[in-house]
PDB file of N, CA and C in Angstrom:
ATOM      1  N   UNK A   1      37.203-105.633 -52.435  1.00  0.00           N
ATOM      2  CA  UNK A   1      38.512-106.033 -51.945  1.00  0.00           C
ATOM      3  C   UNK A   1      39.576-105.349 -52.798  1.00  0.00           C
ATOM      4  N   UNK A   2      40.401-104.802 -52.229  1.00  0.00           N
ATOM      5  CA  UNK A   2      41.182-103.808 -53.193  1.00  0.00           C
ATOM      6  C   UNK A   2      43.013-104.926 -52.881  1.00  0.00           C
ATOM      7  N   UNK A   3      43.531-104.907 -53.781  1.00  0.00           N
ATOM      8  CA  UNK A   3      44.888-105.535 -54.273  1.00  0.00           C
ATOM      9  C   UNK A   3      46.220-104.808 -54.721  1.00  0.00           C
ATOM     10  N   UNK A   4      47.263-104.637 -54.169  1.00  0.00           N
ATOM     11  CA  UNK A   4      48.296-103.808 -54.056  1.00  0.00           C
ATOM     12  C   UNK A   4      48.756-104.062 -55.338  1.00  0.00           C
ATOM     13  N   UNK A   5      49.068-105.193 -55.964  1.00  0.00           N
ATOM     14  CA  UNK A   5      49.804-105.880 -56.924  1.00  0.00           C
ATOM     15  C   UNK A   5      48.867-105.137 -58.388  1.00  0.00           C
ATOM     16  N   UNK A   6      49.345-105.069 -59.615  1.00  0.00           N
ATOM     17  CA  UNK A   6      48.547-103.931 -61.105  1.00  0.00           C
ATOM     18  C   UNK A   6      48.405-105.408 -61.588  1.00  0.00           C
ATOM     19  N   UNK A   7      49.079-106.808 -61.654  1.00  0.00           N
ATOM     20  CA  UNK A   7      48.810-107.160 -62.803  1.00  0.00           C
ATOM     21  C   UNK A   7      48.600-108.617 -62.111  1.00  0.00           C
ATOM     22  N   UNK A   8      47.921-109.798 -63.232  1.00  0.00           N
ATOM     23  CA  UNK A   8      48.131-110.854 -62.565  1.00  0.00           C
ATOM     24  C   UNK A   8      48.785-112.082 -62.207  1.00  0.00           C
ATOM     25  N   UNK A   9      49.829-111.901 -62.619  1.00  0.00           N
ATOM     26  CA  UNK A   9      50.629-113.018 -63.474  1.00  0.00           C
ATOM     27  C   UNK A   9      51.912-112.447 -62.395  1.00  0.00           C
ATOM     28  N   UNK A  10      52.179-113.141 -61.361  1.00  0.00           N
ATOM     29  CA  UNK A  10      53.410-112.669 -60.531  1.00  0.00           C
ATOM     30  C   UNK A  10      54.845-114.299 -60.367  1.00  0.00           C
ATOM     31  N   UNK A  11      55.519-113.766 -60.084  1.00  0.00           N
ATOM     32  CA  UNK A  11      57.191-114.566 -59.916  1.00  0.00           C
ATOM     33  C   UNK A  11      56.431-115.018 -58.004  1.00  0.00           C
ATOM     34  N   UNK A  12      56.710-116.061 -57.762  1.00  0.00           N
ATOM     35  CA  UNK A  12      56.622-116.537 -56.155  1.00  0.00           C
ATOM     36  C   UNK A  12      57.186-115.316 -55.492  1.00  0.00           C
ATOM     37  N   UNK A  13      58.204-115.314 -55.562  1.00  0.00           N
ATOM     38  CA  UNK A  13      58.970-114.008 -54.503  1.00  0.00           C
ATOM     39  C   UNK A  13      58.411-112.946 -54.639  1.00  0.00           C
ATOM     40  N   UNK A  14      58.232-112.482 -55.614  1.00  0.00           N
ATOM     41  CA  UNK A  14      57.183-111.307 -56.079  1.00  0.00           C
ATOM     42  C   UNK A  14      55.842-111.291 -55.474  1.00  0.00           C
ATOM     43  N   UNK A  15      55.303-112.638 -55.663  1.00  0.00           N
ATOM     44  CA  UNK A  15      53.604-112.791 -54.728  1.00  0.00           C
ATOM     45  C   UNK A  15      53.646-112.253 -53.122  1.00  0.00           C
ATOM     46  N   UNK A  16      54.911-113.583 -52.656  1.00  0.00           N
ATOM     47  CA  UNK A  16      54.961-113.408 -51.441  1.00  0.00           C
ATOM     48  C   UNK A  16      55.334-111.876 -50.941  1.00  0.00           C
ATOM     49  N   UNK A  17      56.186-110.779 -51.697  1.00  0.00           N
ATOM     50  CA  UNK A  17      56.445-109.576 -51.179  1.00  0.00           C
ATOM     51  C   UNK A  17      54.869-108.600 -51.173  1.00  0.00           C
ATOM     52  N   UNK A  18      53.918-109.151 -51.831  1.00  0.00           N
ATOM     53  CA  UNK A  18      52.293-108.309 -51.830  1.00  0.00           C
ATOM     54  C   UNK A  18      51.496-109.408 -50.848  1.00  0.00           C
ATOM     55  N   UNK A  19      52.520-109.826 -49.986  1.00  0.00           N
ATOM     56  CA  UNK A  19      51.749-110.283 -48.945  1.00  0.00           C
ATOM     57  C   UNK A  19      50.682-112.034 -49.748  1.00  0.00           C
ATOM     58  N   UNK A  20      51.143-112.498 -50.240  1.00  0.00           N
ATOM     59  CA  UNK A  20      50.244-114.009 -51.132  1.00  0.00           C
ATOM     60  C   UNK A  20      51.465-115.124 -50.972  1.00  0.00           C
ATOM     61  N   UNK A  21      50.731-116.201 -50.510  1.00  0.00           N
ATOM     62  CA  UNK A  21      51.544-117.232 -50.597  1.00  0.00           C
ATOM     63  C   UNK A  21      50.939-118.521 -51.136  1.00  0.00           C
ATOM     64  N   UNK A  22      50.871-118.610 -51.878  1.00  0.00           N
ATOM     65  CA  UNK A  22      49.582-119.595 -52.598  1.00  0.00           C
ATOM     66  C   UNK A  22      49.687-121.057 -51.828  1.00  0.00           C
ATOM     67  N   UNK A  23      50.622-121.762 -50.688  1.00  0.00           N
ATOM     68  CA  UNK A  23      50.489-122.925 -50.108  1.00  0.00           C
ATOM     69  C   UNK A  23      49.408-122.864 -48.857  1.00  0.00           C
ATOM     70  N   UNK A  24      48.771-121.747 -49.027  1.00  0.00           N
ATOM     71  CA  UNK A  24      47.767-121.677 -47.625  1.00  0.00           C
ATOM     72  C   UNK A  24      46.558-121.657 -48.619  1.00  0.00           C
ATOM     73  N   UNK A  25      46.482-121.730 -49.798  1.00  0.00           N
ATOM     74  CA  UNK A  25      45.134-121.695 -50.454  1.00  0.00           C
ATOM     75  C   UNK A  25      44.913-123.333 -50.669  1.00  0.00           C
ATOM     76  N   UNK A  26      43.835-123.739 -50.882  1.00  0.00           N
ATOM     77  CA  UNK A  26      42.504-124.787 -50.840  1.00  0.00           C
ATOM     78  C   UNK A  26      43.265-125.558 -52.565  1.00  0.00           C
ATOM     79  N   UNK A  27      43.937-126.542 -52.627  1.00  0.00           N
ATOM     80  CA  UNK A  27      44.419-126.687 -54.069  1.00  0.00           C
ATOM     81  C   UNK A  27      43.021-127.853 -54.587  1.00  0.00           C
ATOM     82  N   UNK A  28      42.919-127.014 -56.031  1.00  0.00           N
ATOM     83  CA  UNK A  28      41.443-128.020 -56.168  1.00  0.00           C
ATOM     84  C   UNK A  28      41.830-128.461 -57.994  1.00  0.00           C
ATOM     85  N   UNK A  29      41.127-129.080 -58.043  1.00  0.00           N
ATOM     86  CA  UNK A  29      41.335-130.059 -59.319  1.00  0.00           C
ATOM     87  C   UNK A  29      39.725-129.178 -60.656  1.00  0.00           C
ATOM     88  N   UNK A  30      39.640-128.455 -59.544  1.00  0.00           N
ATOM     89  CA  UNK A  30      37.909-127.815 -60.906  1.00  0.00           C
ATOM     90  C   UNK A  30      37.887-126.710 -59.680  1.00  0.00           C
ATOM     91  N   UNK A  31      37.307-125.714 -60.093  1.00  0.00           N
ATOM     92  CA  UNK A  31      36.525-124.721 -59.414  1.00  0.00           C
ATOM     93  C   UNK A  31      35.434-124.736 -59.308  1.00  0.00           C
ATOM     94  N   UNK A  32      34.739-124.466 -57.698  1.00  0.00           N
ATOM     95  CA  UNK A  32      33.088-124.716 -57.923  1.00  0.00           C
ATOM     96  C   UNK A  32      32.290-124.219 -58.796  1.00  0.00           C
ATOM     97  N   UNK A  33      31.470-124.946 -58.763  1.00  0.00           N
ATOM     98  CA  UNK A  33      30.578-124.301 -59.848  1.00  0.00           C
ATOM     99  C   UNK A  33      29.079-123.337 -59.502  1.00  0.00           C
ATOM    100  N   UNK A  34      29.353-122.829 -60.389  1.00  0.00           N
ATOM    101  CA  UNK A  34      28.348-121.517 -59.910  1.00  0.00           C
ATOM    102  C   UNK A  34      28.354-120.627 -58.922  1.00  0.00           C
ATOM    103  N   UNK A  35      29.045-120.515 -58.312  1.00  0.00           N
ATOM    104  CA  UNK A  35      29.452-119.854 -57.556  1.00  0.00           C
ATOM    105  C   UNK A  35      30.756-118.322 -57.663  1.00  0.00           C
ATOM    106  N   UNK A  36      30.810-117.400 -57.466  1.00  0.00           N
ATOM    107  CA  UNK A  36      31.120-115.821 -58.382  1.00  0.00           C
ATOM    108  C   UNK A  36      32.626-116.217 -57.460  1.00  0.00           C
ATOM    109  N   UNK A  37      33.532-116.185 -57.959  1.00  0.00           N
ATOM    110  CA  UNK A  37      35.211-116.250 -57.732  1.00  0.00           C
ATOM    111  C   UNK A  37      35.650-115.065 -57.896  1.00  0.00           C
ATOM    112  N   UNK A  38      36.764-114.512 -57.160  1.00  0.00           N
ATOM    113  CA  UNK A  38      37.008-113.084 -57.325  1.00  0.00           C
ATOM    114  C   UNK A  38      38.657-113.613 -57.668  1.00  0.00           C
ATOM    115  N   UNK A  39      39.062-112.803 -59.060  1.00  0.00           N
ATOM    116  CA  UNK A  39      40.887-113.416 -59.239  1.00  0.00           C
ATOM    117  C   UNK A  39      41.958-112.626 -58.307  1.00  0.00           C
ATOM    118  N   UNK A  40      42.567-113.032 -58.124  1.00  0.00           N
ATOM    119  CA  UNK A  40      43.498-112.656 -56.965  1.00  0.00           C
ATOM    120  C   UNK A  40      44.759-112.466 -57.771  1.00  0.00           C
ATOM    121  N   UNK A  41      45.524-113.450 -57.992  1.00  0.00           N
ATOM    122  CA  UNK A  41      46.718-113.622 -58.898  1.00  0.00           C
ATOM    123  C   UNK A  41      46.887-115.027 -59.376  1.00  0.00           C
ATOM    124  N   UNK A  42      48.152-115.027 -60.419  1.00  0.00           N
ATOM    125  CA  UNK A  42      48.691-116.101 -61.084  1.00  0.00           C
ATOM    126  C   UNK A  42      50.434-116.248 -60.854  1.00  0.00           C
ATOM    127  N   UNK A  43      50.394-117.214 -59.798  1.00  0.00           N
ATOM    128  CA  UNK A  43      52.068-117.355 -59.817  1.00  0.00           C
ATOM    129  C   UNK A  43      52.683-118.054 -60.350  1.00  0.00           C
ATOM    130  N   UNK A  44      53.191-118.030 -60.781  1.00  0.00           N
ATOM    131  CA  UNK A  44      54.210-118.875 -61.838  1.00  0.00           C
ATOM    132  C   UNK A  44      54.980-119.569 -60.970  1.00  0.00           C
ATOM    133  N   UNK A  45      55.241-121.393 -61.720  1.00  0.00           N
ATOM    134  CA  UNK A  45      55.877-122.240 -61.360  1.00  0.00           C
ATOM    135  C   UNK A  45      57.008-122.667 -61.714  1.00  0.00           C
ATOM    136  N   UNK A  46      56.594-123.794 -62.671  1.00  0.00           N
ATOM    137  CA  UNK A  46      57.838-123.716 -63.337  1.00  0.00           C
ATOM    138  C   UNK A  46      57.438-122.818 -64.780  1.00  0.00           C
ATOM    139  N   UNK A  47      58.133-122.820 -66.342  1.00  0.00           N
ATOM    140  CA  UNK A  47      58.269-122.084 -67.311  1.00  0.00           C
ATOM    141  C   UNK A  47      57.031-122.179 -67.993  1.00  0.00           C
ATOM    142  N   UNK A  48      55.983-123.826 -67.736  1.00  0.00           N
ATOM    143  CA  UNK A  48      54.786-124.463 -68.536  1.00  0.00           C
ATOM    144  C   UNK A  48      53.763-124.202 -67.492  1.00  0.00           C
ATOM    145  N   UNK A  49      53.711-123.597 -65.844  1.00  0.00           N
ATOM    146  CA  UNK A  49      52.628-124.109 -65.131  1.00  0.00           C
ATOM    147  C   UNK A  49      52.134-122.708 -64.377  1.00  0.00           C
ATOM    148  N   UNK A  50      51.092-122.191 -63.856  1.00  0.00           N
ATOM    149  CA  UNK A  50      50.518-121.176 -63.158  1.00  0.00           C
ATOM    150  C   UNK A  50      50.164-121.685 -62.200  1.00  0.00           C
ATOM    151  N   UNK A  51      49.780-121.053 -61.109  1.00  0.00           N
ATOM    152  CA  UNK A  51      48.934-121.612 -59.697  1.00  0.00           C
ATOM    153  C   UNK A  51      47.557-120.111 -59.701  1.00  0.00           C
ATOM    154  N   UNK A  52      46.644-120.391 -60.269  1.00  0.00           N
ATOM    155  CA  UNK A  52      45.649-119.139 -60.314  1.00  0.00           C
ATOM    156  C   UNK A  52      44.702-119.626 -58.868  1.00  0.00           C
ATOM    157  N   UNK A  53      44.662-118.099 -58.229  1.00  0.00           N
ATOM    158  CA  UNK A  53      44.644-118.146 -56.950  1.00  0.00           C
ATOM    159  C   UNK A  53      42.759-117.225 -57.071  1.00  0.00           C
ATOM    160  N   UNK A  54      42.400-117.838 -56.381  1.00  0.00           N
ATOM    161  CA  UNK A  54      40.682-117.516 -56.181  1.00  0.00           C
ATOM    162  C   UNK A  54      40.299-117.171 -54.888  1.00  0.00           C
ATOM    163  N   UNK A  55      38.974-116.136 -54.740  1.00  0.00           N
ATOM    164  CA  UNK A  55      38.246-116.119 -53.478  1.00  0.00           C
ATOM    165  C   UNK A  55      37.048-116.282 -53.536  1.00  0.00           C
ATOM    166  N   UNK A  56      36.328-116.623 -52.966  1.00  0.00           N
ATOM    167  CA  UNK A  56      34.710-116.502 -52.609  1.00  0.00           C
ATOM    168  C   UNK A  56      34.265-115.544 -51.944  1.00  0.00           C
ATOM    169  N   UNK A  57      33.263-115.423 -52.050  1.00  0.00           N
ATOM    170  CA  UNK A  57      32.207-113.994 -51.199  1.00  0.00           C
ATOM    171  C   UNK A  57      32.360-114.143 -49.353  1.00  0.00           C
ATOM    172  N   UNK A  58      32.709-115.866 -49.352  1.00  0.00           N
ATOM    173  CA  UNK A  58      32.802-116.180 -48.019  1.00  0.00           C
ATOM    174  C   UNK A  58      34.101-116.056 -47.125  1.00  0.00           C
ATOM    175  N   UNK A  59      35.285-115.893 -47.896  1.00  0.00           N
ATOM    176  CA  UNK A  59      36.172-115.685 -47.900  1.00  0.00           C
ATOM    177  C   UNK A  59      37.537-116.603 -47.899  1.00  0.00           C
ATOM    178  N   UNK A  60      36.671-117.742 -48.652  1.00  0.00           N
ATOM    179  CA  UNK A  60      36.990-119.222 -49.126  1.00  0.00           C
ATOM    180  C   UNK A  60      38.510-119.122 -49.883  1.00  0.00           C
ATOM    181  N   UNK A  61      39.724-119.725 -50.239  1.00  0.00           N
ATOM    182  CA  UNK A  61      40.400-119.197 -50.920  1.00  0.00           C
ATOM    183  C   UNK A  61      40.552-120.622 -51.693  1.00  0.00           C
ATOM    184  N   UNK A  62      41.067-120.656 -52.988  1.00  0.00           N
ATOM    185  CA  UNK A  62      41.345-122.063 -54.099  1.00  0.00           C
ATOM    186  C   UNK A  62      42.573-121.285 -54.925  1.00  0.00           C
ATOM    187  N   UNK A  63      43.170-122.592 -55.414  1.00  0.00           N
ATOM    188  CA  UNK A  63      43.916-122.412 -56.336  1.00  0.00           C
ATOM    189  C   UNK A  63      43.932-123.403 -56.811  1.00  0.00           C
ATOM    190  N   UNK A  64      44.446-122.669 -58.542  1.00  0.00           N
ATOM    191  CA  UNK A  64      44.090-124.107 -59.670  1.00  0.00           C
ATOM    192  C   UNK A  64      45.091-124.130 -59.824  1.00  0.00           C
ATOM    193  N   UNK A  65      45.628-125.389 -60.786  1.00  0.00           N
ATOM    194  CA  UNK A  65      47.159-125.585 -60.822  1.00  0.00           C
ATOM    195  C   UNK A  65      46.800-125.504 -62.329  1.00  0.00           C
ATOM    196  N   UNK A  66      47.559-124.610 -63.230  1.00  0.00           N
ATOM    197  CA  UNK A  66      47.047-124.650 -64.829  1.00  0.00           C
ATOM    198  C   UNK A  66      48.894-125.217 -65.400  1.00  0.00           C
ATOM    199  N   UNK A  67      48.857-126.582 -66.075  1.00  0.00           N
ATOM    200  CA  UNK A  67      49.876-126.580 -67.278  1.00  0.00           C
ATOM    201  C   UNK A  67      49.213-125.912 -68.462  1.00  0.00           C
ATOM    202  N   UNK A  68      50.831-124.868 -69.078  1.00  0.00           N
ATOM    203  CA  UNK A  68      50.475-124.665 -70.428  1.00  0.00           C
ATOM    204  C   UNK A  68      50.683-125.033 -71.440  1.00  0.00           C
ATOM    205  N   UNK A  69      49.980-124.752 -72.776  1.00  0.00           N
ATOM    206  CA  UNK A  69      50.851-125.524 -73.736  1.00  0.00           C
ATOM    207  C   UNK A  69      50.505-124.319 -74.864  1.00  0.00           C
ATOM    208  N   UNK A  70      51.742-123.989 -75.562  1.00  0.00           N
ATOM    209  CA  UNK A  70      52.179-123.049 -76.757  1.00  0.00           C
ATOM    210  C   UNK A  70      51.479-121.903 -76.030  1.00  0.00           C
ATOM    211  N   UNK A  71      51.781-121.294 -75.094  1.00  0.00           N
ATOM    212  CA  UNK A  71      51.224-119.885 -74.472  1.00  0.00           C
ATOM    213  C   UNK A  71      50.142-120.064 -74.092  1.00  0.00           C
ATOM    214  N   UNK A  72      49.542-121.308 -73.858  1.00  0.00           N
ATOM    215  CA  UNK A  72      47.568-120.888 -73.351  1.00  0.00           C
ATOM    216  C   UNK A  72      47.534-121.784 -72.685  1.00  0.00           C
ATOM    217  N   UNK A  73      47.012-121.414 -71.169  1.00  0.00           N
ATOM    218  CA  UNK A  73      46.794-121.717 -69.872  1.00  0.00           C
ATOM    219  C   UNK A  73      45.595-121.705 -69.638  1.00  0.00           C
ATOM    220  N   UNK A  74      44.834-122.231 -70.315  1.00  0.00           N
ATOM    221  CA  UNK A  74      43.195-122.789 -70.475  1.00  0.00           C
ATOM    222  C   UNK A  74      42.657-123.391 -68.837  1.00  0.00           C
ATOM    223  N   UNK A  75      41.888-122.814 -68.421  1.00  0.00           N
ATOM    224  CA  UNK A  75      41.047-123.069 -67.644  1.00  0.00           C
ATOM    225  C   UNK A  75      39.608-123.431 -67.788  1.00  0.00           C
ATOM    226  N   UNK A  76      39.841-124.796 -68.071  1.00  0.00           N
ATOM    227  CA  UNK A  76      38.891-125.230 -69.042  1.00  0.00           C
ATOM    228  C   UNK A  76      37.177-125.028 -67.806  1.00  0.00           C
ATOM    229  N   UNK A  77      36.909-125.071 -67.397  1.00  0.00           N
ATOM    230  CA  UNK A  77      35.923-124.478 -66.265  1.00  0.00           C
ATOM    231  C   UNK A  77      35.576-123.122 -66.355  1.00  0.00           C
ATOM    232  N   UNK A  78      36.497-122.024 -66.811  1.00  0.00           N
ATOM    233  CA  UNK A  78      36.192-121.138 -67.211  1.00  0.00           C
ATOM    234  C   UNK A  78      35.939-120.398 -68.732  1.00  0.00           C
ATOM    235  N   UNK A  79      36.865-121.388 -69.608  1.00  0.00           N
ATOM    236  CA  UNK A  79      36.654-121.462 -70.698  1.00  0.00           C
ATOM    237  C   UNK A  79      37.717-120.347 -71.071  1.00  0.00           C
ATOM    238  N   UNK A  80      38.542-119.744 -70.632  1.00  0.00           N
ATOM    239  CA  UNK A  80      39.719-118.925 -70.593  1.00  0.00           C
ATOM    240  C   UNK A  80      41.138-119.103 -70.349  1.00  0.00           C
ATOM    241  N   UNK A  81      41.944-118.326 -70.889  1.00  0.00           N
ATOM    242  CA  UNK A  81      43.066-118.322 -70.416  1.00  0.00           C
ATOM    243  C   UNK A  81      43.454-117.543 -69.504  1.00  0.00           C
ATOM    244  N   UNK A  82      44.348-118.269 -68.827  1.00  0.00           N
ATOM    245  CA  UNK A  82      44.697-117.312 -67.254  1.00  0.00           C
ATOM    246  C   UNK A  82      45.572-116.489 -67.674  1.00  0.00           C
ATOM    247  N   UNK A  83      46.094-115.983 -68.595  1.00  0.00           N
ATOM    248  CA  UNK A  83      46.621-114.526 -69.316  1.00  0.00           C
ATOM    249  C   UNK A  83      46.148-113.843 -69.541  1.00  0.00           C
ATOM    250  N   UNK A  84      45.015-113.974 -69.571  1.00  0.00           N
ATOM    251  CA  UNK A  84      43.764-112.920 -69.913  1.00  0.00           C
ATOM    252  C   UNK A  84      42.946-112.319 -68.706  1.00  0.00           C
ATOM    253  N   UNK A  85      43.164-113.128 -67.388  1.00  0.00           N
ATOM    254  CA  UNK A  85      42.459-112.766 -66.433  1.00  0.00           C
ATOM    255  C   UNK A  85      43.240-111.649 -65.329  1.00  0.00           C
ATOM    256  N   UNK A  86      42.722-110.505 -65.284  1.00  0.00           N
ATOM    257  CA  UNK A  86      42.933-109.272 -64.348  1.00  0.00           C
ATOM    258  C   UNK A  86      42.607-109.482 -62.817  1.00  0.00           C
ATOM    259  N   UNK A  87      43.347-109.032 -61.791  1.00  0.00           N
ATOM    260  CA  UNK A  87      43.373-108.957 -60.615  1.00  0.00           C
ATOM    261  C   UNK A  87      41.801-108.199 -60.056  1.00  0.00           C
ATOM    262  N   UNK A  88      41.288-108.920 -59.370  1.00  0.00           N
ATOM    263  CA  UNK A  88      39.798-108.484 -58.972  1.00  0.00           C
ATOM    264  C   UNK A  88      38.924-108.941 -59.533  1.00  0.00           C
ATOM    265  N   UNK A  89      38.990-109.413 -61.030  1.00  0.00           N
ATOM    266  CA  UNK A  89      37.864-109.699 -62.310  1.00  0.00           C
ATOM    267  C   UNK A  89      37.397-110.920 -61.351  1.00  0.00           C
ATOM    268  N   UNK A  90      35.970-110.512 -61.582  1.00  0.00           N
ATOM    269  CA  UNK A  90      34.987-111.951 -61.107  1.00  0.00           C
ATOM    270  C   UNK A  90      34.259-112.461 -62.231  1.00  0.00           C
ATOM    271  N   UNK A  91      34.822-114.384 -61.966  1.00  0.00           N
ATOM    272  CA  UNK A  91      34.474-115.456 -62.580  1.00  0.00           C
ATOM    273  C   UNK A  91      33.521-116.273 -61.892  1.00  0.00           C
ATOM    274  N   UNK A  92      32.520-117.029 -62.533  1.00  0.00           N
ATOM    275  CA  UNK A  92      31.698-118.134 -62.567  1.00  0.00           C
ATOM    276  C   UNK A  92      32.192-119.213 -63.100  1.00  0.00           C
ATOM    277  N   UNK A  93      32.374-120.589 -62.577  1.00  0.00           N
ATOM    278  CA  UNK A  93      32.604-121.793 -63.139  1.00  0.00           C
ATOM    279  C   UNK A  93      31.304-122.305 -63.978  1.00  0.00           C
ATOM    280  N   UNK A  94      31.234-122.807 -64.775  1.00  0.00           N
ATOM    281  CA  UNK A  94      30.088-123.402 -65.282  1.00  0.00           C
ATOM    282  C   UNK A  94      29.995-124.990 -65.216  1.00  0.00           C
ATOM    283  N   UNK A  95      28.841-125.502 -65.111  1.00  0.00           N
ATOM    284  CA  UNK A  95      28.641-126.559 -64.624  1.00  0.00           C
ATOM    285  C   UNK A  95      28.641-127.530 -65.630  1.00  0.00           C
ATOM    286  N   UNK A  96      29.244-128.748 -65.152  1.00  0.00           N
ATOM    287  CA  UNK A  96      29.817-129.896 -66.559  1.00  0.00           C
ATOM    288  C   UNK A  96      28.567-130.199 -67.273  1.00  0.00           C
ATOM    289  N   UNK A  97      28.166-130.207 -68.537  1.00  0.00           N
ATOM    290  CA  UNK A  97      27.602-130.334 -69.369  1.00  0.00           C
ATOM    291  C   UNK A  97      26.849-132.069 -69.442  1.00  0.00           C
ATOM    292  N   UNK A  98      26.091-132.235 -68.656  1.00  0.00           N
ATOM    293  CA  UNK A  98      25.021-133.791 -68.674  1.00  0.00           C
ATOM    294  C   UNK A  98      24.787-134.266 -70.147  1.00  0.00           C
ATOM    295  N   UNK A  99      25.099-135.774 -70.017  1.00  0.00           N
ATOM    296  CA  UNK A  99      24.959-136.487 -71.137  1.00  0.00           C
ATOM    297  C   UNK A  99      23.779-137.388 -70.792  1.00  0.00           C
ATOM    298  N   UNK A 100      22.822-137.386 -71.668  1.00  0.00           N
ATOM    299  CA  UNK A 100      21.568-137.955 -71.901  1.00  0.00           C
ATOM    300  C   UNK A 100      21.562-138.809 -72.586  1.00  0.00           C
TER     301      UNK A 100
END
């Protein structure tokens, strides 16, 4: 899947002009797990919040809603920050850790 936009981290008006509008994506509280996510973009909300926008192989679309705090937008499912994540890069969620 090839993406017009170089970077991932876009302004709303900015998304929407590369053709993305993140209110038609799937808003989810975790990303599935195990399953290979392809990154799309990160639009910015307000000054503390991202909306990181996902696809599936199926052509499924999600978005996470990330607050930040002191610059890091932890996606705790991925174990990353969504500043760090590049347009196209494919992610795996990992699965919550069972207590015995």
């Amino acid at each position: 899947m090839q993406f017009d936009h170089p970077q991932f981290t876009l302004g709303f008006r900015q998304a929407l002009e590369y053709g993305i509008d993140y209110r038609g994506y799937d808003r989810v509280d975790r990303l599935p797990e195990d399953i290979p996510l392809m990154a799309i973009a990160g639009v910015w909300g307000d000054y503390n919040d991202i909306r990181c926008l996902f696809i599936d192989q199926t052509g499924k679309t999600y978005r996470r809603h990330i607050t930040g705090r002191a610059g890091q937008y932890v996606i705790r499912e991925l174990d990353l920050n969504a500043m760090d994540l590049e347009v196209g890069q494919v992610v795996v969620a990992a699965s919550w850790p069972t207590v015995k």
